[in-house]
C-alpha atoms as a PDB file:
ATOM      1  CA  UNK A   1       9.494 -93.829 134.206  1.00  0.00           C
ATOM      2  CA  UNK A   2       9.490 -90.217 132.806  1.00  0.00           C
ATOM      3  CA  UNK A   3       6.998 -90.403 130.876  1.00  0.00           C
ATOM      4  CA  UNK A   4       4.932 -91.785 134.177  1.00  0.00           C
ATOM      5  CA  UNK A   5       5.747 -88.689 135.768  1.00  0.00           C
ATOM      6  CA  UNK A   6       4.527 -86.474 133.210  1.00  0.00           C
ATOM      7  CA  UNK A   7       0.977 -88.200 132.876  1.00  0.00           C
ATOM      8  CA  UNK A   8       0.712 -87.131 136.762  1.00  0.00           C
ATOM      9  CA  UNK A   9       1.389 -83.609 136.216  1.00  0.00           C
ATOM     10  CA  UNK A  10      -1.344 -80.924 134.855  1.00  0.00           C
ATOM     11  CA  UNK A  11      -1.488 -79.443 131.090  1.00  0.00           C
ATOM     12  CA  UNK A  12       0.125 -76.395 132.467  1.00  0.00           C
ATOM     13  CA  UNK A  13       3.256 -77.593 133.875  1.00  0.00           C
ATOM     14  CA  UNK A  14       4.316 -79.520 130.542  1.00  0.00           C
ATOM     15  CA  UNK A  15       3.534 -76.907 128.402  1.00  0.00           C
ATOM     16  CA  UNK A  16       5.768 -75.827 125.993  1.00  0.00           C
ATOM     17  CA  UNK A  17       8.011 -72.643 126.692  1.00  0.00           C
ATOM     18  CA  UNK A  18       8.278 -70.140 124.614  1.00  0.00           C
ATOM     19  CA  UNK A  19      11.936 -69.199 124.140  1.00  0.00           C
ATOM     20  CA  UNK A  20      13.394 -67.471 120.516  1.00  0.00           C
ATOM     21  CA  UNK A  21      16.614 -68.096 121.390  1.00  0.00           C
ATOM     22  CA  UNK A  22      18.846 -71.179 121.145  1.00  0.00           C
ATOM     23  CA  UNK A  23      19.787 -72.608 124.965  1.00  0.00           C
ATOM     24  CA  UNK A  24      23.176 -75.019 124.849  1.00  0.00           C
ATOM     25  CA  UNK A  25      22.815 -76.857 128.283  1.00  0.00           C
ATOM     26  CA  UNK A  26      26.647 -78.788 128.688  1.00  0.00           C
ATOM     27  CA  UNK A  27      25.473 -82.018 131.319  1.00  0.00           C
ATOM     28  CA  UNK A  28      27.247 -84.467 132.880  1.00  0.00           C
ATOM     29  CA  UNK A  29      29.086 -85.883 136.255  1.00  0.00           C
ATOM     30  CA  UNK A  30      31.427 -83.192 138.273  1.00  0.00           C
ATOM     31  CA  UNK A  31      35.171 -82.968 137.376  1.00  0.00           C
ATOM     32  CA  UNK A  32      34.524 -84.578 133.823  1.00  0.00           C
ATOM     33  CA  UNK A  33      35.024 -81.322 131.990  1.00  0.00           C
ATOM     34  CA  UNK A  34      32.435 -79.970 131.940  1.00  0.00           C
ATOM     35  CA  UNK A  35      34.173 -76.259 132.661  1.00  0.00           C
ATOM     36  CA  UNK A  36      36.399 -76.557 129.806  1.00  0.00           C
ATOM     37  CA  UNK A  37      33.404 -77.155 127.375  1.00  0.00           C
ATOM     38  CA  UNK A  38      31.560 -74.288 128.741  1.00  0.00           C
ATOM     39  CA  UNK A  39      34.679 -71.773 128.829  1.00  0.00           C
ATOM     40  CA  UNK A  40      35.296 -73.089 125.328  1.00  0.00           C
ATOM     41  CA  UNK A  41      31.671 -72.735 124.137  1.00  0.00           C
ATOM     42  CA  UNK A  42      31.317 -69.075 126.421  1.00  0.00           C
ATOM     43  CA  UNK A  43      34.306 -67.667 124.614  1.00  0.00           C
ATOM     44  CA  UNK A  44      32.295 -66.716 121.283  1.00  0.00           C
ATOM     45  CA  UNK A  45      31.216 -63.445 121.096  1.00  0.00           C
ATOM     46  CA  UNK A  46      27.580 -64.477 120.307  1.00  0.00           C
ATOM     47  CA  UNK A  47      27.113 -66.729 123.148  1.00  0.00           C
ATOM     48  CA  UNK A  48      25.892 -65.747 126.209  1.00  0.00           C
ATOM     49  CA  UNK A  49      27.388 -67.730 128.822  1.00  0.00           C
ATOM     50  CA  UNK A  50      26.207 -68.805 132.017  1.00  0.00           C
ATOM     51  CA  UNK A  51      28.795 -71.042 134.244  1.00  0.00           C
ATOM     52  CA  UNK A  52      26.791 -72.107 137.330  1.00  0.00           C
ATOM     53  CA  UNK A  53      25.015 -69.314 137.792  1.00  0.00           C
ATOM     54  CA  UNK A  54      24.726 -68.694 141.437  1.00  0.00           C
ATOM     55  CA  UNK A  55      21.021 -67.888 140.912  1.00  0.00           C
ATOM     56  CA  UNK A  56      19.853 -71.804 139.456  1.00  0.00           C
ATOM     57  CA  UNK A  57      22.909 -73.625 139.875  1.00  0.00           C
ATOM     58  CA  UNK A  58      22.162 -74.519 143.671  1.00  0.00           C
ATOM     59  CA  UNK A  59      18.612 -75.217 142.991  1.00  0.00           C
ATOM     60  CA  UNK A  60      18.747 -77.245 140.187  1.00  0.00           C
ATOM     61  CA  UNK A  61      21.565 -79.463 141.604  1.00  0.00           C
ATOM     62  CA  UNK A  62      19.337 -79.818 144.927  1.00  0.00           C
ATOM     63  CA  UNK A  63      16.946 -81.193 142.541  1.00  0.00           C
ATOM     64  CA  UNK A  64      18.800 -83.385 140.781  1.00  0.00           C
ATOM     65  CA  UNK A  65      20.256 -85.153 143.987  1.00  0.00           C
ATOM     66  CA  UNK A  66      16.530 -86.230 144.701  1.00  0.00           C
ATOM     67  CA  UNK A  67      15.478 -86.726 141.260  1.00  0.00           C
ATOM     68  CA  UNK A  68      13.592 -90.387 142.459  1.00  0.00           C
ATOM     69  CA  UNK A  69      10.983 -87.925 144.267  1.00  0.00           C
ATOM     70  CA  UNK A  70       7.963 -87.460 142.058  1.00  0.00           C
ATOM     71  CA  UNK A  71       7.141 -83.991 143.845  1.00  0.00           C
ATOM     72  CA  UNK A  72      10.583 -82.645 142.704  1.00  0.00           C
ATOM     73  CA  UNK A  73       9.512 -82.948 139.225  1.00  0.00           C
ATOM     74  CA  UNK A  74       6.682 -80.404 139.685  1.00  0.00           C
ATOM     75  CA  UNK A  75       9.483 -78.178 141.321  1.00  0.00           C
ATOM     76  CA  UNK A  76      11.454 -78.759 138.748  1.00  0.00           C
ATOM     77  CA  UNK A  77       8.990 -77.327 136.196  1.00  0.00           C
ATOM     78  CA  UNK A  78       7.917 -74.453 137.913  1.00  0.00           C
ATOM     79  CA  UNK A  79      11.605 -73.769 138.398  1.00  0.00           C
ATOM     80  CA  UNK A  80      12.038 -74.273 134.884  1.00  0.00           C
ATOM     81  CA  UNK A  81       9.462 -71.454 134.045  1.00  0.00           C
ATOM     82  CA  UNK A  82      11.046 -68.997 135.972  1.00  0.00           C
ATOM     83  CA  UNK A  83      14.877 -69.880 134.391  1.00  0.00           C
ATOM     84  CA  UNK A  84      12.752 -68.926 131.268  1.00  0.00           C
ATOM     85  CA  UNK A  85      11.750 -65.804 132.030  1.00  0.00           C
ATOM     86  CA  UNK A  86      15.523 -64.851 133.086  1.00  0.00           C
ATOM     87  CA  UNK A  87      16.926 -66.047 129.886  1.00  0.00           C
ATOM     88  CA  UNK A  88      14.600 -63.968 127.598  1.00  0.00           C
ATOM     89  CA  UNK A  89      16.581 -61.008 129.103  1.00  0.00           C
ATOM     90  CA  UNK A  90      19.806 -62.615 127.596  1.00  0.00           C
ATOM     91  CA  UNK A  91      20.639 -59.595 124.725  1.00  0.00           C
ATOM     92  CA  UNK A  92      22.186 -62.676 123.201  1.00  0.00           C
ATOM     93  CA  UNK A  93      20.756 -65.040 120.784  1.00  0.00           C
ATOM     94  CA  UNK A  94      22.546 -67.642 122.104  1.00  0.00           C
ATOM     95  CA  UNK A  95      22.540 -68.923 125.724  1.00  0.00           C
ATOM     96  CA  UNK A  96      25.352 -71.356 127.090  1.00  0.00           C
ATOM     97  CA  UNK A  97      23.912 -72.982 130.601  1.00  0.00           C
ATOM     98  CA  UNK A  98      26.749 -75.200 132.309  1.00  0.00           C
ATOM     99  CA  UNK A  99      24.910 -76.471 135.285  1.00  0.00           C
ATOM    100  CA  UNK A 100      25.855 -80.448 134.793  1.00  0.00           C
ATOM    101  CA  UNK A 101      23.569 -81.992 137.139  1.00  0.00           C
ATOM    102  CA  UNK A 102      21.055 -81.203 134.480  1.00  0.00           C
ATOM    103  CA  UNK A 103      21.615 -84.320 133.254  1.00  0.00           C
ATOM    104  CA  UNK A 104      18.681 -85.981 134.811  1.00  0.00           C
ATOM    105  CA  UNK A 105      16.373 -83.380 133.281  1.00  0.00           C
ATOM    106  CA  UNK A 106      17.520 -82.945 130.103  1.00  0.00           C
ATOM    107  CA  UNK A 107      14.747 -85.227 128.850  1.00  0.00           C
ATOM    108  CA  UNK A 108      12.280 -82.950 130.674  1.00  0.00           C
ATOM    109  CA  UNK A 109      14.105 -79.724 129.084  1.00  0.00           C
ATOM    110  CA  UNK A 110      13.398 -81.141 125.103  1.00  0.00           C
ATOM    111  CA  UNK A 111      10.103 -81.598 126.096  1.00  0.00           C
ATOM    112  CA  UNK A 112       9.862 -78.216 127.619  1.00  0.00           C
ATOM    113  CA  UNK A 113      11.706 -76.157 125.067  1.00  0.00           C
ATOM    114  CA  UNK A 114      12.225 -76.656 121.772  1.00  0.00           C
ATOM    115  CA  UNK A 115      15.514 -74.454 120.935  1.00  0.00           C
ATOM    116  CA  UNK A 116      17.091 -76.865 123.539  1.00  0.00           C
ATOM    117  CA  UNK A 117      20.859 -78.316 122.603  1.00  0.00           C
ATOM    118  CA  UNK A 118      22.754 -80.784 124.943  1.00  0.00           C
ATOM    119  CA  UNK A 119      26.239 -81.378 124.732  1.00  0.00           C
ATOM    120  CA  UNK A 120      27.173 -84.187 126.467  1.00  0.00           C
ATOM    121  CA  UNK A 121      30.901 -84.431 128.357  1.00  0.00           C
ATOM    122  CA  UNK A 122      32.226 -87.735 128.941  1.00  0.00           C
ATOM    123  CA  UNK A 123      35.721 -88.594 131.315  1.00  0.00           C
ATOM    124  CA  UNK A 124      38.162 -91.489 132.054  1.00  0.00           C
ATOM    125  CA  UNK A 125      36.754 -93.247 134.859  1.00  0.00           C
ATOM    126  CA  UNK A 126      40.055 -93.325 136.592  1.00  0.00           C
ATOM    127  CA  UNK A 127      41.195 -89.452 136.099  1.00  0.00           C
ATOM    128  CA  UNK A 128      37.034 -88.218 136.934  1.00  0.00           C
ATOM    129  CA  UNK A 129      37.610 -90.434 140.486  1.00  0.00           C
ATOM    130  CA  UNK A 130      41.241 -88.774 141.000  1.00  0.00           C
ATOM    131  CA  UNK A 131      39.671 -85.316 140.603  1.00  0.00           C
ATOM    132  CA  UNK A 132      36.547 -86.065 142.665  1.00  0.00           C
ATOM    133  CA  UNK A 133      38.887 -87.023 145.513  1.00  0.00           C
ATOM    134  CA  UNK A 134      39.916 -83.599 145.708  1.00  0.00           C
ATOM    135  CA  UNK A 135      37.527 -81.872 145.199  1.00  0.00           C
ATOM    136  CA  UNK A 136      35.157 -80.777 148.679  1.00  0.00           C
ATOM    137  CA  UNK A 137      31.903 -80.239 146.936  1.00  0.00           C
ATOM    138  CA  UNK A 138      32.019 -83.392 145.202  1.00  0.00           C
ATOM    139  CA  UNK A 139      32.949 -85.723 148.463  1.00  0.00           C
ATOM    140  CA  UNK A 140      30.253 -83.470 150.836  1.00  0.00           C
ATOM    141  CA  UNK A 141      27.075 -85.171 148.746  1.00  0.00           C
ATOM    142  CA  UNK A 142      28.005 -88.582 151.101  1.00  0.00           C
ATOM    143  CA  UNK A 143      27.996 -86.627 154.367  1.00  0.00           C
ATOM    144  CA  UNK A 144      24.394 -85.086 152.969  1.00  0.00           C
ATOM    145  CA  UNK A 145      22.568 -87.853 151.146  1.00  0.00           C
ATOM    146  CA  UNK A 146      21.413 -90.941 152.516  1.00  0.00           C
ATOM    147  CA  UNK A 147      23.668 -93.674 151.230  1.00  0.00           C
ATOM    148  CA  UNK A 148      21.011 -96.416 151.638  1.00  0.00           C
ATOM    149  CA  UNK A 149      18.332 -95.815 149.214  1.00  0.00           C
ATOM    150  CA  UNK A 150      18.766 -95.445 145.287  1.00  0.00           C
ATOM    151  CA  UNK A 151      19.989 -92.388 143.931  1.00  0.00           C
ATOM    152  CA  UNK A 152      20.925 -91.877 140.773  1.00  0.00           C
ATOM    153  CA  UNK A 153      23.052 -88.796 141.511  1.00  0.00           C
ATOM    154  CA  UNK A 154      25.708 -91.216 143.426  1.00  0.00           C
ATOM    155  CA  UNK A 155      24.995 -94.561 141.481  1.00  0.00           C
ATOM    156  CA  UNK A 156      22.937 -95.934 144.376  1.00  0.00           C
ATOM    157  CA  UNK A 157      20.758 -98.482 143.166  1.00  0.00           C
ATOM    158  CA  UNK A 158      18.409-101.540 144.240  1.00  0.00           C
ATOM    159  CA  UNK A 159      21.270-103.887 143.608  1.00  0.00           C
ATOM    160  CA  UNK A 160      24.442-102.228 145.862  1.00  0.00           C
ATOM    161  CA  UNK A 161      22.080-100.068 148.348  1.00  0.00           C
ATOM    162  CA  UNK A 162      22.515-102.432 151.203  1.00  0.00           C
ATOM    163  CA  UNK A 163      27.112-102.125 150.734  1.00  0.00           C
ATOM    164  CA  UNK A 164      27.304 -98.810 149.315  1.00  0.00           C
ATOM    165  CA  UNK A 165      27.280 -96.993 152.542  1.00  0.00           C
ATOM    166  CA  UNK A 166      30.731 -99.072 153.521  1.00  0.00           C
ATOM    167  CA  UNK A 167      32.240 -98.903 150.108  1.00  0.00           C
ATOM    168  CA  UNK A 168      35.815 -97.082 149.966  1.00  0.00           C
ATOM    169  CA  UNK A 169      35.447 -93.488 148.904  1.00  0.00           C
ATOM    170  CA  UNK A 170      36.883 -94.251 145.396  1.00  0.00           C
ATOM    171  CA  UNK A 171      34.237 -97.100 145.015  1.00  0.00           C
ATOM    172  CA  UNK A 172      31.364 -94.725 145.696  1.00  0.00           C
ATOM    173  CA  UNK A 173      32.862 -91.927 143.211  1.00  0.00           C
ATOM    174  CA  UNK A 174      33.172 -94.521 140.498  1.00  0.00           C
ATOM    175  CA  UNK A 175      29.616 -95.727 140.671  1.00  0.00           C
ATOM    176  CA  UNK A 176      28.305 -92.057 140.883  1.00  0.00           C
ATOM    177  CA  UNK A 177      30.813 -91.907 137.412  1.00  0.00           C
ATOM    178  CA  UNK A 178      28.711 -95.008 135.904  1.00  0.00           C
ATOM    179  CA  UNK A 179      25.641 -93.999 136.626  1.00  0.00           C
ATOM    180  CA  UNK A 180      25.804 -90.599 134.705  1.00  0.00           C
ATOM    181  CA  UNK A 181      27.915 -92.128 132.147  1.00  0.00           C
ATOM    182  CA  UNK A 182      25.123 -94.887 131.639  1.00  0.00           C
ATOM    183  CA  UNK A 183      22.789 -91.945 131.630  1.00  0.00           C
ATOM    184  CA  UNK A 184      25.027 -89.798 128.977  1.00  0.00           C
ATOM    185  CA  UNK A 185      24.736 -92.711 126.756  1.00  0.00           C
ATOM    186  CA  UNK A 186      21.091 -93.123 127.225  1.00  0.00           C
ATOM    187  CA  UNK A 187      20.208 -89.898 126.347  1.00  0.00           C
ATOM    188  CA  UNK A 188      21.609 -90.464 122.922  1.00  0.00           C
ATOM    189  CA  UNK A 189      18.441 -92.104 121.794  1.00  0.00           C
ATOM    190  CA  UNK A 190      16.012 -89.559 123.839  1.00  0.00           C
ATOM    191  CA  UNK A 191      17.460 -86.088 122.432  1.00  0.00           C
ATOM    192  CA  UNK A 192      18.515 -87.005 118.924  1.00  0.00           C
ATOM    193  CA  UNK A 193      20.089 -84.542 116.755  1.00  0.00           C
ATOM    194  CA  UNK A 194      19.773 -81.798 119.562  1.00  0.00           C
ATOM    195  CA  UNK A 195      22.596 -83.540 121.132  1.00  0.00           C
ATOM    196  CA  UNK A 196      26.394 -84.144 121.218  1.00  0.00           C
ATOM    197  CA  UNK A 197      28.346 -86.495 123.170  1.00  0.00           C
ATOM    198  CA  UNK A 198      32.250 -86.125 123.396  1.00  0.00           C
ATOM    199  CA  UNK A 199      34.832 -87.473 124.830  1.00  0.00           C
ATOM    200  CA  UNK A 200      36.908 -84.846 127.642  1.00  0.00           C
ATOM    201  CA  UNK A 201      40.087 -87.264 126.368  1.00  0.00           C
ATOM    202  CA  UNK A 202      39.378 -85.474 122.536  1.00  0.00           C
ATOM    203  CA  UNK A 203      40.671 -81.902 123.296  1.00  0.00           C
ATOM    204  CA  UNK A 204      43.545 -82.713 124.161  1.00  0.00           C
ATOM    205  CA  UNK A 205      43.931 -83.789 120.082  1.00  0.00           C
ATOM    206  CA  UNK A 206      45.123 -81.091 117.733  1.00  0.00           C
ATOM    207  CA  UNK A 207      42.665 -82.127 115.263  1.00  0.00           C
ATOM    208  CA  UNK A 208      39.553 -83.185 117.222  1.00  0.00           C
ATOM    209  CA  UNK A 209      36.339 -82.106 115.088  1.00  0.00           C
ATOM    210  CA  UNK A 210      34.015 -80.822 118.309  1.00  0.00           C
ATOM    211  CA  UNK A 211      33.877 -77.513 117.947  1.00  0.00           C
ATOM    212  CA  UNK A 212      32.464 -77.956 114.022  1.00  0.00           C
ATOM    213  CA  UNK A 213      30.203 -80.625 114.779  1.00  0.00           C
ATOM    214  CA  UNK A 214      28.784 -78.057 117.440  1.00  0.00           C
ATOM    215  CA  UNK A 215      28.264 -75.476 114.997  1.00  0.00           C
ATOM    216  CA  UNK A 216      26.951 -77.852 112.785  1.00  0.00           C
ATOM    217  CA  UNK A 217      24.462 -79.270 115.354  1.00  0.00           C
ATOM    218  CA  UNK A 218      22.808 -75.673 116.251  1.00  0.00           C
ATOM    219  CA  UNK A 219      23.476 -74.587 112.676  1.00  0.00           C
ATOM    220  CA  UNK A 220      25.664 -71.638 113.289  1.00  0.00           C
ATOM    221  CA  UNK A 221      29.102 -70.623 112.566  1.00  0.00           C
ATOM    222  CA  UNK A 222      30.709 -69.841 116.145  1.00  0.00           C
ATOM    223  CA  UNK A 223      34.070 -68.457 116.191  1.00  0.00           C
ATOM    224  CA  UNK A 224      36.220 -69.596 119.587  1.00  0.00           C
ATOM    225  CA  UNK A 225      39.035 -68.579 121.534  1.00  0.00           C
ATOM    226  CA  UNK A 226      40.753 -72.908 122.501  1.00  0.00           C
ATOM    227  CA  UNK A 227      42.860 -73.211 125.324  1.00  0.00           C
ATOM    228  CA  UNK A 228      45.717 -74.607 125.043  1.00  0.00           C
ATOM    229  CA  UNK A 229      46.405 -77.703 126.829  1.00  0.00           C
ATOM    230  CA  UNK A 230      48.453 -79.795 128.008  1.00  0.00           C
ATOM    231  CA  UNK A 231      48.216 -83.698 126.920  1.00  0.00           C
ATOM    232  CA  UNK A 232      50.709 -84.490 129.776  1.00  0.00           C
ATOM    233  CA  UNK A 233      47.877 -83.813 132.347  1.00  0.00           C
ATOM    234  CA  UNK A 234      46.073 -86.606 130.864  1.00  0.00           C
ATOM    235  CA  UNK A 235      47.968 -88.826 133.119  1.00  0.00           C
ATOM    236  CA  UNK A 236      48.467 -87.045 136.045  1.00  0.00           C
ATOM    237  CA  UNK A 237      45.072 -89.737 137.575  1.00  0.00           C
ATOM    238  CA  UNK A 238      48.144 -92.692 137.681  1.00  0.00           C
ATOM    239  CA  UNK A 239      50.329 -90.313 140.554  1.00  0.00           C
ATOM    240  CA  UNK A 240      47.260 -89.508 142.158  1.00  0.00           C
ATOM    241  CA  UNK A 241      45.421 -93.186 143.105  1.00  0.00           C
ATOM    242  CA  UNK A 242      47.138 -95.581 144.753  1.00  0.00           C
ATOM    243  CA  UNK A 243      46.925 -99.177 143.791  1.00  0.00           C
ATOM    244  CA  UNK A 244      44.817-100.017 145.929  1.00  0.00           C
ATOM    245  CA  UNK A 245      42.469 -97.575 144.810  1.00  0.00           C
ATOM    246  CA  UNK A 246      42.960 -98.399 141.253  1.00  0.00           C
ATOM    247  CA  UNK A 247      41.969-101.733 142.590  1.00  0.00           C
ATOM    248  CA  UNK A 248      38.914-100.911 144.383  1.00  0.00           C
ATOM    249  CA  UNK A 249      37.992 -98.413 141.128  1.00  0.00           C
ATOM    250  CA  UNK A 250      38.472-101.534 138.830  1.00  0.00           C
ATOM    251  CA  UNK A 251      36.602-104.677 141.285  1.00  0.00           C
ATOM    252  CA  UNK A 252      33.505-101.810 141.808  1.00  0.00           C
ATOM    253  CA  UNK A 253      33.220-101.633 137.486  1.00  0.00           C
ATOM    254  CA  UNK A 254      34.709-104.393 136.114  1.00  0.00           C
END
């Protein structure tokens, strides 16, 4: 399918960009952790962090929610060329960009740039829904979207597009959860060594080995400032669904 679109676009918009810097882009679904990686990642003194920026965040995120238009891709680019320009201004040889919707460009970034690294952030089904729930921003995409044509941004697809508009709201969050999960996996085979996948559920272990295998992955030797957390909060999701909910999370996946 990507490839598709790229064949309809002209040599200029899939030219290469010329960036001599190293750009860590953290992707995934909202309330995953995607924060805590870039506040982790930000707190080196070499890294130039940018936490949804208010100047690309918006955009990019409007683009990702209609990713299935073919148009948006050649938005997308142009976009793309001027995030470029603002990022060679960066005094900082290395640029942290937490804008998680990315997700469904991050095959269109490695093309585009070749300092690009992904890191990957995947969450419990169960404790992403319970924070979605509460969480405004998250729940206004159903009032915005249409709910009856595919979108991969809320896990709409061919097969549940004529239901998912009556789904329970915890149904609807836990397809939008598969669908960039599925999409978080895929990508393992697309970016290759310019990517790292971990697991939110890691951190919390006093041992966990992300933060090397980062350094390792851009080849640098990043010093960090971890928070410290608490492992109890792990299973604060179980006080927060009810069982139906649970229920509904589980028939909707399972």
């Amino acid at each position: 399918m990507l490839r598709n679109l790229y064949n309809s676009l002209n040599p200029f918009q899939i030219s290469k960009l010329n960036l001599d810097k190293k750009v860590v882009f953290v992707i995934g679904t909202g309330r995953s952790g995607t924060h805590l990686i870039g506040r982790t990642i930000g707190s080196s003194s070499k890294v130039d962090a940018h936490i949804e920026s208010t100047d690309f965040f918006n955009k990019f995120t409007q683009l990702a929610v209609n990713f299935e238009n073919v148009n948006t891709q050649e938005v997308f680019f142009n976009l793309l060329e001027s995030y470029n320009k603002f990022l060679k201004k960066s005094s900082k040889n290395i640029i942290l960009e937490k804008t998680h919707p990315l997700i469904w460009f991050a095959e269109n970034i490695k093309e585009k740039m070749e300092n690009a690294y992904f890191i990957g952030i995947k969450r419990n089904c169960y404790a992403t829904v319970s924070s979605m729930l509460k969480h405004k921003g998250v729940l206004n995409w159903y009032d915005q979207l249409d709910q009856t044509k595919p979108n991969r941004f809320l896990g709409i697809t061919e097969q549940n597009k004529n239901s998912f508009k009556n789904l329970p709201i915890e149904s609807k969050c836990a397809l939008r959860w598969k669908s960039h999960t599925d999409e978080l996996f895929r990508l393992k085979s697309v970016l290759g060594d310019r990517y790292l996948l971990v697991d939110y559920e890691s951190f919390y272990e006093p041992n966990h080995t992300f933060l090397d295998d980062f350094n390792k992955m851009i080849n640098e030797g990043l010093e960090f400032k971890v928070e410290t957390l608490k492992p109890d909060s792990l299973e604060k999701w179980k006080n927060s669904l009810s069982n139906q909910q649970i229920e509904n999370i589980k028939n909707t996946l399972f």
